[in-house]
N, C-alpha and C. Protein backbone atom coordinates (compact mmCIF):
# COMPACT_ATOMS: atom_id res chain seq x y z
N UNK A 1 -4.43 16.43 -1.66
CA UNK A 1 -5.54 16.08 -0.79
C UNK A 1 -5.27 16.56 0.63
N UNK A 2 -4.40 15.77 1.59
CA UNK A 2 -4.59 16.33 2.89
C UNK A 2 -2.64 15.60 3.16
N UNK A 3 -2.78 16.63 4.24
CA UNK A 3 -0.88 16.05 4.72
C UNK A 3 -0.10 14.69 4.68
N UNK A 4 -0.76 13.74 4.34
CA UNK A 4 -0.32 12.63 4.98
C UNK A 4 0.80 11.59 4.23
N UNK A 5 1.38 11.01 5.71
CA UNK A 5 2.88 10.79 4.92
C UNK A 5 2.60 9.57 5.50
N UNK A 6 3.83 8.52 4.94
CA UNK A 6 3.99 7.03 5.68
C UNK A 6 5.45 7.36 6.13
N UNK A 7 5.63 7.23 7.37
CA UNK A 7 6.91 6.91 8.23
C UNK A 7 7.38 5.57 7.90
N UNK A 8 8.50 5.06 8.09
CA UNK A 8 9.02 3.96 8.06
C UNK A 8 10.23 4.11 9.53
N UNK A 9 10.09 3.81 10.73
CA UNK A 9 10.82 3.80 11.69
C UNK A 9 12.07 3.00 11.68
N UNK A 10 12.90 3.23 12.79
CA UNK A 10 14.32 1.82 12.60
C UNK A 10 13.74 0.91 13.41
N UNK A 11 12.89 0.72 13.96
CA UNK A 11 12.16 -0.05 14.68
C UNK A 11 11.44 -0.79 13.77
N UNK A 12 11.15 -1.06 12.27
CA UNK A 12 10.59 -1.91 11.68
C UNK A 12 8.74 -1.48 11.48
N UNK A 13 8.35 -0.54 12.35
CA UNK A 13 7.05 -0.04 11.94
C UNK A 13 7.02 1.11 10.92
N UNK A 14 5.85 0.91 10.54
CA UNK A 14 5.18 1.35 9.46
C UNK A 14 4.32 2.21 9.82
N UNK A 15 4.32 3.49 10.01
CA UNK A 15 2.70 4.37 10.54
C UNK A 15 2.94 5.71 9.60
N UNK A 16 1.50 5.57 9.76
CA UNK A 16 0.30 6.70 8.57
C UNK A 16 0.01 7.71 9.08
N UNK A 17 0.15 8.83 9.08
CA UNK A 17 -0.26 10.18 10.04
C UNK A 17 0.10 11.89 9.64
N UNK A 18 -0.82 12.58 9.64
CA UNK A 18 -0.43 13.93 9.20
C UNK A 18 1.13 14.16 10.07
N UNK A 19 1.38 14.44 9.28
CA UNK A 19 3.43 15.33 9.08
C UNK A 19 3.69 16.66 9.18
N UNK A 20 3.36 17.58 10.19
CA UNK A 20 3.62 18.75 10.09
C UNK A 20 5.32 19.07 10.22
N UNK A 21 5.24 19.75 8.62
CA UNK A 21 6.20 20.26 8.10
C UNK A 21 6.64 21.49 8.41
N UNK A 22 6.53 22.30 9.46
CA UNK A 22 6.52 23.51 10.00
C UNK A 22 7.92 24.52 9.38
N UNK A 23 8.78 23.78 10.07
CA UNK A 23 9.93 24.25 10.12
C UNK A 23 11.25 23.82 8.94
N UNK A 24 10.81 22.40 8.45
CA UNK A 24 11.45 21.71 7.66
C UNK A 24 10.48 21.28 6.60
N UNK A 25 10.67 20.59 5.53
CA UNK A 25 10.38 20.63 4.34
C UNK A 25 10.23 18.58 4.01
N UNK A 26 9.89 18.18 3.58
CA UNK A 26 10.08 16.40 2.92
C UNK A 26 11.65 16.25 2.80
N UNK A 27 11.92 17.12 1.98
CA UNK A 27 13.34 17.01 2.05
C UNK A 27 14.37 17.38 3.05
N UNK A 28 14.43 18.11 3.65
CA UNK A 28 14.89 18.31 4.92
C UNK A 28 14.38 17.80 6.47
N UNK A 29 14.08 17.56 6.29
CA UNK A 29 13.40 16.94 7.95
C UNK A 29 14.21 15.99 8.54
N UNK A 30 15.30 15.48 7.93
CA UNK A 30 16.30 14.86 8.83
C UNK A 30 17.48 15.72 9.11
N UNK A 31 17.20 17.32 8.92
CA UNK A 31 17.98 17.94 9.85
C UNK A 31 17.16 18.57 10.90
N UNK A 32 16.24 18.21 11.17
CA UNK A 32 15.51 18.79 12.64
C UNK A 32 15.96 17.41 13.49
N UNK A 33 15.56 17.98 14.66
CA UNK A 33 15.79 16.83 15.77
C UNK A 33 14.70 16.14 15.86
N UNK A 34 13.41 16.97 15.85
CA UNK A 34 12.40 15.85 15.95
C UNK A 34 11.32 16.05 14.56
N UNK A 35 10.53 15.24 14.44
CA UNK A 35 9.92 15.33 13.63
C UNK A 35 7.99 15.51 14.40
N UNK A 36 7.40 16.57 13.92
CA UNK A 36 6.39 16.37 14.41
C UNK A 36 4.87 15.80 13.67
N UNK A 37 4.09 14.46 14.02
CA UNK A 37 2.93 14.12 13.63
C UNK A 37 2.30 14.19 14.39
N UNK A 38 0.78 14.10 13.74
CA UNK A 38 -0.45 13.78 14.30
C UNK A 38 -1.18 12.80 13.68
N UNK A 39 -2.48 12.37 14.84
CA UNK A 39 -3.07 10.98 14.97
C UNK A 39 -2.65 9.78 13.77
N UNK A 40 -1.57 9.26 14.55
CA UNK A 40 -0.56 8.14 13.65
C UNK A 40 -1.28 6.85 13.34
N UNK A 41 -1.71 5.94 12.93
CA UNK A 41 -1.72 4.94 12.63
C UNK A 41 -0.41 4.32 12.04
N UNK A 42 -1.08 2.76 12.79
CA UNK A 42 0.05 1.68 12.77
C UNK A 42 -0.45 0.90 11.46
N UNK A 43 0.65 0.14 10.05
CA UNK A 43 -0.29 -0.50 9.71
C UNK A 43 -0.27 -1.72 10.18
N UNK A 44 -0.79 -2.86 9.62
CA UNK A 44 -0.71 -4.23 10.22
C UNK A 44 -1.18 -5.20 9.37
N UNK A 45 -1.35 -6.49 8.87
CA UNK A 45 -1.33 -7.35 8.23
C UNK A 45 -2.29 -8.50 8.74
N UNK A 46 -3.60 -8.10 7.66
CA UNK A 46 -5.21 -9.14 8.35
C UNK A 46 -5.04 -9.88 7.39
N UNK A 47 -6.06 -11.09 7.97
CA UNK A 47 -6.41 -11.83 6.47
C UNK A 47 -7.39 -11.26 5.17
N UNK A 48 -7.92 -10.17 5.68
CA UNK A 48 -8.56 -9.92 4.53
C UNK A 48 -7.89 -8.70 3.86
N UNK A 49 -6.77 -8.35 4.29
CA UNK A 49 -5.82 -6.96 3.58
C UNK A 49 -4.99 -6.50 4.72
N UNK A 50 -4.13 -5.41 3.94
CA UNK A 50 -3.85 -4.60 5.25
C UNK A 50 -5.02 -3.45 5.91
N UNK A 51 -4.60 -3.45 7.54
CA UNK A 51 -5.54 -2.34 8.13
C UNK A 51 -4.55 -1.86 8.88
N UNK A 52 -5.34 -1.14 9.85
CA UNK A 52 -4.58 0.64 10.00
C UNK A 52 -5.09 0.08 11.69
N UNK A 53 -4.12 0.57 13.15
CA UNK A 53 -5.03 0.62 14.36
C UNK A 53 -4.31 1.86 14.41
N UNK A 54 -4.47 2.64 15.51
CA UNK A 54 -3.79 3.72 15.83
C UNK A 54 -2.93 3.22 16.66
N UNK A 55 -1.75 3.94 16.78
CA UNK A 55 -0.20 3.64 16.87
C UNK A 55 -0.07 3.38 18.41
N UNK A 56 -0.87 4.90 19.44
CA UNK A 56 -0.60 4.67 20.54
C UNK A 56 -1.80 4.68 20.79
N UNK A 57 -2.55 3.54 21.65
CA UNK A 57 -3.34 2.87 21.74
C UNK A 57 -4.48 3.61 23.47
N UNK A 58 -3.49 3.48 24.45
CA UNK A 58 -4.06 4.02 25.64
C UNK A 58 -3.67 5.98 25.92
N UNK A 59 -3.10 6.39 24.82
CA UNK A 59 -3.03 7.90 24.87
C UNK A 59 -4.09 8.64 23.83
N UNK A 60 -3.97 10.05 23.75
CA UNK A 60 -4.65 10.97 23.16
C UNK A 60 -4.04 10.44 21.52
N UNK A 61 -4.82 10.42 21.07
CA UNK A 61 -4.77 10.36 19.19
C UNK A 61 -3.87 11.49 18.69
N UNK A 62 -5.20 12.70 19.18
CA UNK A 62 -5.15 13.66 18.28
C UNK A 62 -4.16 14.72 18.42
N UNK A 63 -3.60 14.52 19.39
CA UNK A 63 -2.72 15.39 19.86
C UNK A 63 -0.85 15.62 19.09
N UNK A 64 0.04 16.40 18.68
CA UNK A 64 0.57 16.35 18.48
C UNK A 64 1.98 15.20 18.85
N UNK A 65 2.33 14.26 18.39
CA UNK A 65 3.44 13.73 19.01
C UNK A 65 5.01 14.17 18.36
N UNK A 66 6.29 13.90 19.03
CA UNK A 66 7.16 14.17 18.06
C UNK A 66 8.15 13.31 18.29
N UNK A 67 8.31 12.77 16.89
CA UNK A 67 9.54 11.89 16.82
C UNK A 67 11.15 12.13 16.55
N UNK A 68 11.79 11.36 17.38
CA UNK A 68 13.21 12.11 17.09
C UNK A 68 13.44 11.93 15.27
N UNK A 69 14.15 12.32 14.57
CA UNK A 69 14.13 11.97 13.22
C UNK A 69 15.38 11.17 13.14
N UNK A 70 16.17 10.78 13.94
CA UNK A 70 17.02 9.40 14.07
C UNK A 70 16.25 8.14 14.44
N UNK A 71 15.05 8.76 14.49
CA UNK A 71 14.75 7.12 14.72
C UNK A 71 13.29 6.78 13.29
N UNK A 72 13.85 7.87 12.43
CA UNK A 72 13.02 7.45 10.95
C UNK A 72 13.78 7.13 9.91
N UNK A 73 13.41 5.78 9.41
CA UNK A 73 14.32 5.82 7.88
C UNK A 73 14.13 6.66 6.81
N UNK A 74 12.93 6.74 6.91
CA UNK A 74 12.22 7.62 5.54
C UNK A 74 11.16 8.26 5.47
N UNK A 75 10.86 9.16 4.73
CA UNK A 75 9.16 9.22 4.91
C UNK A 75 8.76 10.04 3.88
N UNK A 76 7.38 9.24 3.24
CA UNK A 76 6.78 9.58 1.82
C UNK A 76 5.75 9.69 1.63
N UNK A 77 5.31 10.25 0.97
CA UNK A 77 3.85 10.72 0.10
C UNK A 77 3.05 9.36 0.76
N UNK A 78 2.12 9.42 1.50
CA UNK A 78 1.26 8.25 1.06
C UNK A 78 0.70 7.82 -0.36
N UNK A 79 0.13 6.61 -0.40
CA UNK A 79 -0.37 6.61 -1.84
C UNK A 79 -1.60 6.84 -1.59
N UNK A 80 -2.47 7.34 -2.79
CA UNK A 80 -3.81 7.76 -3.14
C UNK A 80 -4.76 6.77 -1.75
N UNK A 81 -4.26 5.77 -2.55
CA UNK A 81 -5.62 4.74 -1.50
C UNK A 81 -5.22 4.70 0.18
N UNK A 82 -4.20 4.76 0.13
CA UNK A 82 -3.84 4.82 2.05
C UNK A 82 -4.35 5.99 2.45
N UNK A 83 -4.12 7.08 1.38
CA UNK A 83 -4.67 8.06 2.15
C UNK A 83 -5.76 8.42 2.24
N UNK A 84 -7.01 7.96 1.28
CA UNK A 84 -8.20 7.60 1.39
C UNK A 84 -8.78 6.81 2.60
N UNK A 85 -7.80 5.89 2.93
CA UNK A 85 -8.14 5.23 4.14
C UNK A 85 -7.95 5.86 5.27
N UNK A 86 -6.70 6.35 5.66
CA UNK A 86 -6.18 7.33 6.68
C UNK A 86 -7.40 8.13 6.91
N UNK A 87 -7.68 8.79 5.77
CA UNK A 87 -8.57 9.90 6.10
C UNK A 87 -10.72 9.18 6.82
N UNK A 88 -10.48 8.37 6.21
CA UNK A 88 -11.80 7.72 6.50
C UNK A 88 -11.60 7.42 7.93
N UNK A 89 -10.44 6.77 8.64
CA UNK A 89 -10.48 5.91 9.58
C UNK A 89 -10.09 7.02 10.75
N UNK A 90 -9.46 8.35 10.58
CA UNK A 90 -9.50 9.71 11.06
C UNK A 90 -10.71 10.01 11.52
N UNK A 91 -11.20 10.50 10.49
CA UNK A 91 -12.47 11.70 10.17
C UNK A 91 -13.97 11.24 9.76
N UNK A 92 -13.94 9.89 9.40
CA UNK A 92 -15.11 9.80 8.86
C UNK A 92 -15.44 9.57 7.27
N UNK A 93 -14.93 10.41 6.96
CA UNK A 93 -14.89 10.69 5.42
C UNK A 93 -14.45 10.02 4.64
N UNK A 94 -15.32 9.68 3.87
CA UNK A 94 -14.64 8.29 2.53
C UNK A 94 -14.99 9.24 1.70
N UNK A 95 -13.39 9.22 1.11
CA UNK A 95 -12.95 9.54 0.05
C UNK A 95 -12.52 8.10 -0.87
N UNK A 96 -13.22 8.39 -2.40
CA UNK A 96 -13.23 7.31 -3.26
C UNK A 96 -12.12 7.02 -3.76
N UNK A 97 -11.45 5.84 -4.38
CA UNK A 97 -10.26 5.93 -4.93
C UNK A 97 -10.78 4.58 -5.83
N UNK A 98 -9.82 4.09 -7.09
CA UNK A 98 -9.85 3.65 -7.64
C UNK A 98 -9.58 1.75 -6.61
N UNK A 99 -9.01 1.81 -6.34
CA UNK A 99 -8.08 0.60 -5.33
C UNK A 99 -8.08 0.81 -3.76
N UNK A 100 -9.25 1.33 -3.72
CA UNK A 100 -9.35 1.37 -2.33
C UNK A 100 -9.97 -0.02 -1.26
N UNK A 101 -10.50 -0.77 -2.44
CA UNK A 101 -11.37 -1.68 -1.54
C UNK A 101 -10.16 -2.88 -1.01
N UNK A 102 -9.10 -2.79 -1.83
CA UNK A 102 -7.79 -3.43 -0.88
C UNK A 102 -7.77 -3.49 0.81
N UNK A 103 -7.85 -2.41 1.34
CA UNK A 103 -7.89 -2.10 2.67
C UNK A 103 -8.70 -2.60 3.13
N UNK A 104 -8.52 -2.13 4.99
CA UNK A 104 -9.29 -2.86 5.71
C UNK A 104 -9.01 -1.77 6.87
N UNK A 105 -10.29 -1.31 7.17
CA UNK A 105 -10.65 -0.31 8.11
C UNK A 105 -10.81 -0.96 9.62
């Protein structure tokens, strides 16, 4: 479907955001120094599901940011429905998924 990965930081957050893989690969990207995304979402924990805000709140979205990759534990495939969401709460675009109505936009 479209780039998107879930970060897991040492900082305990959780954010959703295209992963440009430029130079490094899923598997390699903890030998670059930084890692570069775009427009990140944070997730967060409602009463009616989890939802998504964007990560940095008073800056540009869309703009490239880059993270050192010492300060990521991991980072993976989103699943089908996050990234259905990601992409809706991006772009507009709802894309259908089986388990999507979990979320919360």
């Amino acid at each position: 479907m479209y780039n998107v990965y879930s970060l897991k930081l040492i900082s305990g957050e959780e954010l959703i955001a295209k992963v440009d893989f430029d130079q490094h690969d899923e598997k390699t990207w903890m030998d670059a120094k930084y890692v570069s995304i775009q427009t990140p979402l944070i997730l967060m924990q409602t009463p009616q599901g989890v939802g998504a805000m964007p990560w940095v709140n008073t800056g540009e979205n869309e703009v490239k940011l880059n993270i050192r990759s010492s300060d990521i534990l991991a980072i993976v495939r989103s699943k089908n429905e996050v990234e259905a969401m990601y992409v809706k709460a991006t772009s507009g675009i709802d894309v259908p998924t089986s388990d999507s109505s979990k979320l919360v936009i």
